[in-house]
N, C-alpha and C. Protein backbone atom coordinates (compact mmCIF):
# COMPACT_ATOMS: atom_id res chain seq x y z
N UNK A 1 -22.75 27.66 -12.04
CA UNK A 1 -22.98 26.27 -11.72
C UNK A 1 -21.87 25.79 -10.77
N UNK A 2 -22.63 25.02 -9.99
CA UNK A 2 -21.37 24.69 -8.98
C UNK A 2 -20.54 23.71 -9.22
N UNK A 3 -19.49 23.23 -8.71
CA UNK A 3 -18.59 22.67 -9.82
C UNK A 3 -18.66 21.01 -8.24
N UNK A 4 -18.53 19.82 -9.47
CA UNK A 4 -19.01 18.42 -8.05
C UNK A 4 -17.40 18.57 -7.44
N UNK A 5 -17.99 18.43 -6.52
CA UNK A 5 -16.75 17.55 -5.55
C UNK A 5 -16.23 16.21 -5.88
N UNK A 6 -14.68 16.46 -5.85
CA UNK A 6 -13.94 15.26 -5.95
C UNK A 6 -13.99 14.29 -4.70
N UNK A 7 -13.66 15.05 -3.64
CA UNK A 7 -14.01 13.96 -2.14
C UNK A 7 -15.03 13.03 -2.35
N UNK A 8 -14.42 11.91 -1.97
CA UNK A 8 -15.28 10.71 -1.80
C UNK A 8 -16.35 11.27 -1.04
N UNK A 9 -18.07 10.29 -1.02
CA UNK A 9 -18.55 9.89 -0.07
C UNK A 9 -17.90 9.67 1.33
N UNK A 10 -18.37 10.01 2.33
CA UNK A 10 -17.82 9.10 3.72
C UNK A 10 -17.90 7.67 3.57
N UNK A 11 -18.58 7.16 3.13
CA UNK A 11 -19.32 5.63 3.24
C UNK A 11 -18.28 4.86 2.08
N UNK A 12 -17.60 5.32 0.69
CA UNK A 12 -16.81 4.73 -0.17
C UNK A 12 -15.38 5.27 0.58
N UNK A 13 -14.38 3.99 0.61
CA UNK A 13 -13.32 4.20 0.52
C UNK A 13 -12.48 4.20 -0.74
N UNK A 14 -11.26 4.54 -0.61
CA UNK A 14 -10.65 4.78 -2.01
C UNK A 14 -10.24 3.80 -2.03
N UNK A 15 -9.66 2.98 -3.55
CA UNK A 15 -9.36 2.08 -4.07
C UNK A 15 -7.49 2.24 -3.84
N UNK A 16 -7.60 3.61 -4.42
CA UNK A 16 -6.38 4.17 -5.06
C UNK A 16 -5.64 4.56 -4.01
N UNK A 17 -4.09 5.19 -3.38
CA UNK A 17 -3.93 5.34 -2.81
C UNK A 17 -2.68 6.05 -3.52
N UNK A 18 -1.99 7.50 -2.81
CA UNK A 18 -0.79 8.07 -3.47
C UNK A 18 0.25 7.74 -2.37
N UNK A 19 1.40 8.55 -2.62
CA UNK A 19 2.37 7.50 -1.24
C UNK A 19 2.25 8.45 -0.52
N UNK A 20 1.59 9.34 -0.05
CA UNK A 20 1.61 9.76 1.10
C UNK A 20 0.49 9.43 2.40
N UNK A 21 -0.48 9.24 1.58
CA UNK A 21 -1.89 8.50 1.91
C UNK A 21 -1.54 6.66 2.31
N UNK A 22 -0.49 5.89 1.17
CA UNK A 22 -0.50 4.42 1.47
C UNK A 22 0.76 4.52 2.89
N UNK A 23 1.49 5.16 2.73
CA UNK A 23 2.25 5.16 4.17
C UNK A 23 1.59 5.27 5.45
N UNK A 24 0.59 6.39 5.67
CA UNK A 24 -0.15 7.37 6.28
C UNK A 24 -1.18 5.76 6.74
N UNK A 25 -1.54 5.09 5.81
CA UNK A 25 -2.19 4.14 5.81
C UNK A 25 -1.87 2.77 6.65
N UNK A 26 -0.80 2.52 6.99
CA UNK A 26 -0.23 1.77 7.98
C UNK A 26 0.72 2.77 9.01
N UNK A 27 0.58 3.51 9.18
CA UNK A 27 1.43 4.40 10.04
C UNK A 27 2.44 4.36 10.28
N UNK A 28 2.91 5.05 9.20
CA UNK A 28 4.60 4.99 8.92
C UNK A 28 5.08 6.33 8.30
N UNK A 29 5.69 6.87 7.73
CA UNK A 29 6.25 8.04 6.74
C UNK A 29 6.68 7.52 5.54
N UNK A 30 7.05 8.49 4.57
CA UNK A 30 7.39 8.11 3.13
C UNK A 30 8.28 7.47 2.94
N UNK A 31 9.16 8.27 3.57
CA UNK A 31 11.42 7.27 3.53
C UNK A 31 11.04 5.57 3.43
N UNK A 32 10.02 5.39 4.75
CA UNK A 32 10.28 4.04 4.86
C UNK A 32 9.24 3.00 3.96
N UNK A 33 8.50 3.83 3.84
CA UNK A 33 7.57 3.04 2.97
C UNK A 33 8.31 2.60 1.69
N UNK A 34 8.66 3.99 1.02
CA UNK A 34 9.49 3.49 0.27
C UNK A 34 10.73 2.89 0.05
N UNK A 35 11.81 2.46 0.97
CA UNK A 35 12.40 1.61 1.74
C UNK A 35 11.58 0.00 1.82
N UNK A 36 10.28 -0.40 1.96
CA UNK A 36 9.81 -1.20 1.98
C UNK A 36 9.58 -1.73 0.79
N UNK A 37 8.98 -0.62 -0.10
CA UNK A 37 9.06 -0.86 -1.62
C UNK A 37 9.92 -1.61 -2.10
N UNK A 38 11.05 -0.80 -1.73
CA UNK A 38 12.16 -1.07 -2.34
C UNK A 38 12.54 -2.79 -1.71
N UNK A 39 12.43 -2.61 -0.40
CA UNK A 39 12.51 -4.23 -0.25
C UNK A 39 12.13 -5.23 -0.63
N UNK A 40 10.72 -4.66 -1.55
CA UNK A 40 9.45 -6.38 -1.79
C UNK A 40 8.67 -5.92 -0.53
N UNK A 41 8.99 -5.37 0.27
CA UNK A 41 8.07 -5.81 1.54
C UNK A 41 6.44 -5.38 1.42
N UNK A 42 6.34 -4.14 0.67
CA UNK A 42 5.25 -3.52 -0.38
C UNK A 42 4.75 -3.34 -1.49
N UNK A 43 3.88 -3.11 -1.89
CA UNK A 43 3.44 -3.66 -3.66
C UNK A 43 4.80 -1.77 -3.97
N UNK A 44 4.34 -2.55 -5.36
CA UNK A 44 5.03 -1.14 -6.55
C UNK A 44 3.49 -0.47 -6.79
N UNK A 45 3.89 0.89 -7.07
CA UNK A 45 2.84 1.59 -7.35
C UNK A 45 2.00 1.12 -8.59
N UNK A 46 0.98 1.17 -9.26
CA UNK A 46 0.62 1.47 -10.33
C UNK A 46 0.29 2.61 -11.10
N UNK A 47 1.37 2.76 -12.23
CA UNK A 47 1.26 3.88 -13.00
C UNK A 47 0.14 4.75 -13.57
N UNK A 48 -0.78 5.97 -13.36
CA UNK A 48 -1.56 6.42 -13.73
C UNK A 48 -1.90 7.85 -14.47
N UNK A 49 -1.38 7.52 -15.96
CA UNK A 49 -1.02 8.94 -16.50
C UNK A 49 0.68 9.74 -16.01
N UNK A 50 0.46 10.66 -14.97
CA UNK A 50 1.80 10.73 -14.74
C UNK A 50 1.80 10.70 -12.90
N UNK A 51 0.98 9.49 -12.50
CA UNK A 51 0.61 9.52 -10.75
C UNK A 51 1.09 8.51 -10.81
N UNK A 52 1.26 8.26 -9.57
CA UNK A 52 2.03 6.66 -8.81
C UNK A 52 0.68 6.11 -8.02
N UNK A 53 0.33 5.42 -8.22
CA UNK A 53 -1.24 4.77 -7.32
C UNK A 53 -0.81 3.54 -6.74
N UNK A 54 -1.29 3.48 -5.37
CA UNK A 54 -1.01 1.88 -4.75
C UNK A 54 -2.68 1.64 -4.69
N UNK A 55 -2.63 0.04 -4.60
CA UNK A 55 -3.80 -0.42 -4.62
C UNK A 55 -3.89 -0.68 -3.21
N UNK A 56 -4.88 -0.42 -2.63
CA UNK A 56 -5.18 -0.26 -0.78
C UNK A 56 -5.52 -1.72 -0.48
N UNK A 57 -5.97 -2.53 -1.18
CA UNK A 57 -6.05 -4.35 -0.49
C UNK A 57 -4.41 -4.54 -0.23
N UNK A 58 -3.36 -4.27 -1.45
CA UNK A 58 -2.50 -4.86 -1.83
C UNK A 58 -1.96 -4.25 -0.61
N UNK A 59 -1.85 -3.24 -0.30
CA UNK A 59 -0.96 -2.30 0.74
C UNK A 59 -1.25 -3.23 2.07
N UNK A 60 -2.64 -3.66 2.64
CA UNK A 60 -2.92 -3.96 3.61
C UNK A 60 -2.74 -5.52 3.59
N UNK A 61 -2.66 -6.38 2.75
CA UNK A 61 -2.23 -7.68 2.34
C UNK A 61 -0.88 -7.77 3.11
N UNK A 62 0.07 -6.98 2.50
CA UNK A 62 1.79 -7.06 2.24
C UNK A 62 2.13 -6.44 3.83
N UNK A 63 0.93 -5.36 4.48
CA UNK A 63 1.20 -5.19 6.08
C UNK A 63 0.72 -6.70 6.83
N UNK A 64 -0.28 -7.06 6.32
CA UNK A 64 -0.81 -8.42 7.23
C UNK A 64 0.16 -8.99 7.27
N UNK A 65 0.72 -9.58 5.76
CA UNK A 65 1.94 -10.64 5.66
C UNK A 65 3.40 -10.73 6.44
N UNK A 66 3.49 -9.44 7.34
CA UNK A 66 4.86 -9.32 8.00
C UNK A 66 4.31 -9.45 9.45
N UNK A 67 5.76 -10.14 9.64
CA UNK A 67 5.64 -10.78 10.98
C UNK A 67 5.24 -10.26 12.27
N UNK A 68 4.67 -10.54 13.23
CA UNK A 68 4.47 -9.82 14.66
C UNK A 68 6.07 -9.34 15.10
N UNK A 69 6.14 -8.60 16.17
CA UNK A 69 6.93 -8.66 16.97
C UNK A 69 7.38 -10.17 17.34
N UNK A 70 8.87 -10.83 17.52
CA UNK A 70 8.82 -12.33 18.29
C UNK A 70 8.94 -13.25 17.16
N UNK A 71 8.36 -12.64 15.69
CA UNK A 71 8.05 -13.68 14.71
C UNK A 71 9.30 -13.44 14.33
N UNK A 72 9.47 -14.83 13.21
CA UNK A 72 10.99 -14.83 12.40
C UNK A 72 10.35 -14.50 11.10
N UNK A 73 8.75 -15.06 10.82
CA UNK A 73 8.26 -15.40 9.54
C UNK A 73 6.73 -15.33 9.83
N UNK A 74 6.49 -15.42 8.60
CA UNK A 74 5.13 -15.27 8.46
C UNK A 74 4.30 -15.55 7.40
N UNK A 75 3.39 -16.64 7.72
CA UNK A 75 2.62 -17.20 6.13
C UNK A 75 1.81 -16.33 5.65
N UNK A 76 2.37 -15.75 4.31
CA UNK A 76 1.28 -14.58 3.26
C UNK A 76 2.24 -14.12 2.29
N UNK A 77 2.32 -13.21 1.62
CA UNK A 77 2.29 -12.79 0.22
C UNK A 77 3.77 -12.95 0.34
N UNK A 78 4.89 -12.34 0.82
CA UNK A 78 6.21 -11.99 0.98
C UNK A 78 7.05 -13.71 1.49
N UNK A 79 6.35 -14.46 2.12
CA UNK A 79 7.27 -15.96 2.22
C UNK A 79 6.58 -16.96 0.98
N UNK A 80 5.81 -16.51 0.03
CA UNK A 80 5.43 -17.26 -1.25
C UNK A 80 5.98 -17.36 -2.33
N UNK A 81 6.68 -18.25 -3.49
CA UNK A 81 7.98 -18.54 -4.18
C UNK A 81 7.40 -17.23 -5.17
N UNK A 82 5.90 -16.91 -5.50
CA UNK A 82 5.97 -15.99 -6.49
C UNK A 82 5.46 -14.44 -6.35
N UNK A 83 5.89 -13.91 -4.88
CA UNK A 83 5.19 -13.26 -4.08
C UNK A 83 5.36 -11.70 -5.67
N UNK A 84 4.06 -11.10 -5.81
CA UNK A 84 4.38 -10.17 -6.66
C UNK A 84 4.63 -8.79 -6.49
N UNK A 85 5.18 -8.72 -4.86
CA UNK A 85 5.75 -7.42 -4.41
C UNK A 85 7.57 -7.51 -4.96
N UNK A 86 7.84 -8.66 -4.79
CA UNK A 86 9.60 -8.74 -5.11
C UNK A 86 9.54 -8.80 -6.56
């Protein structure tokens, strides 16, 4: 019996994301992503068994929320008093 495939569909994206995939995901490398982590500037993983999972809205939220080039600031998740990346 043939055994199913884990690969998504083409058509579903993943929810979940590991840190090599959520970096990979705004085009960056690991050091800094996690560097960003570490800043607030990115969500914290969510714990899964013994995996680290980022949630892919949250990842792309916390990239929207930082500033252009030129900017000082920027209205979204990271200039909000209860932003839940810090």
């Amino acid at each position: 019996m043939k055994r199913p495939s884990s690969r998504l569909p083409d058509n579903l994206a993943p929810v979940g994301v590991n840190l090599d995939q959520a970096a990979a995901l705004i085009g960056i490398g690991t050091s800094l992503f996690t560097q960003l982590v570490t800043a607030g500037q990115m969500p914290e993983p969510r714990p899964i068994a013994s995996r680290l999972l980022w949630d892919v809205e949250e990842v792309v939220a916390a990239f929207r929320a930082m500033p252009h080039r030129g900017e000082t600031s920027r209205t979204g998740p990271s200039s909000l008093p209860n932003n839940p990346w810090n």
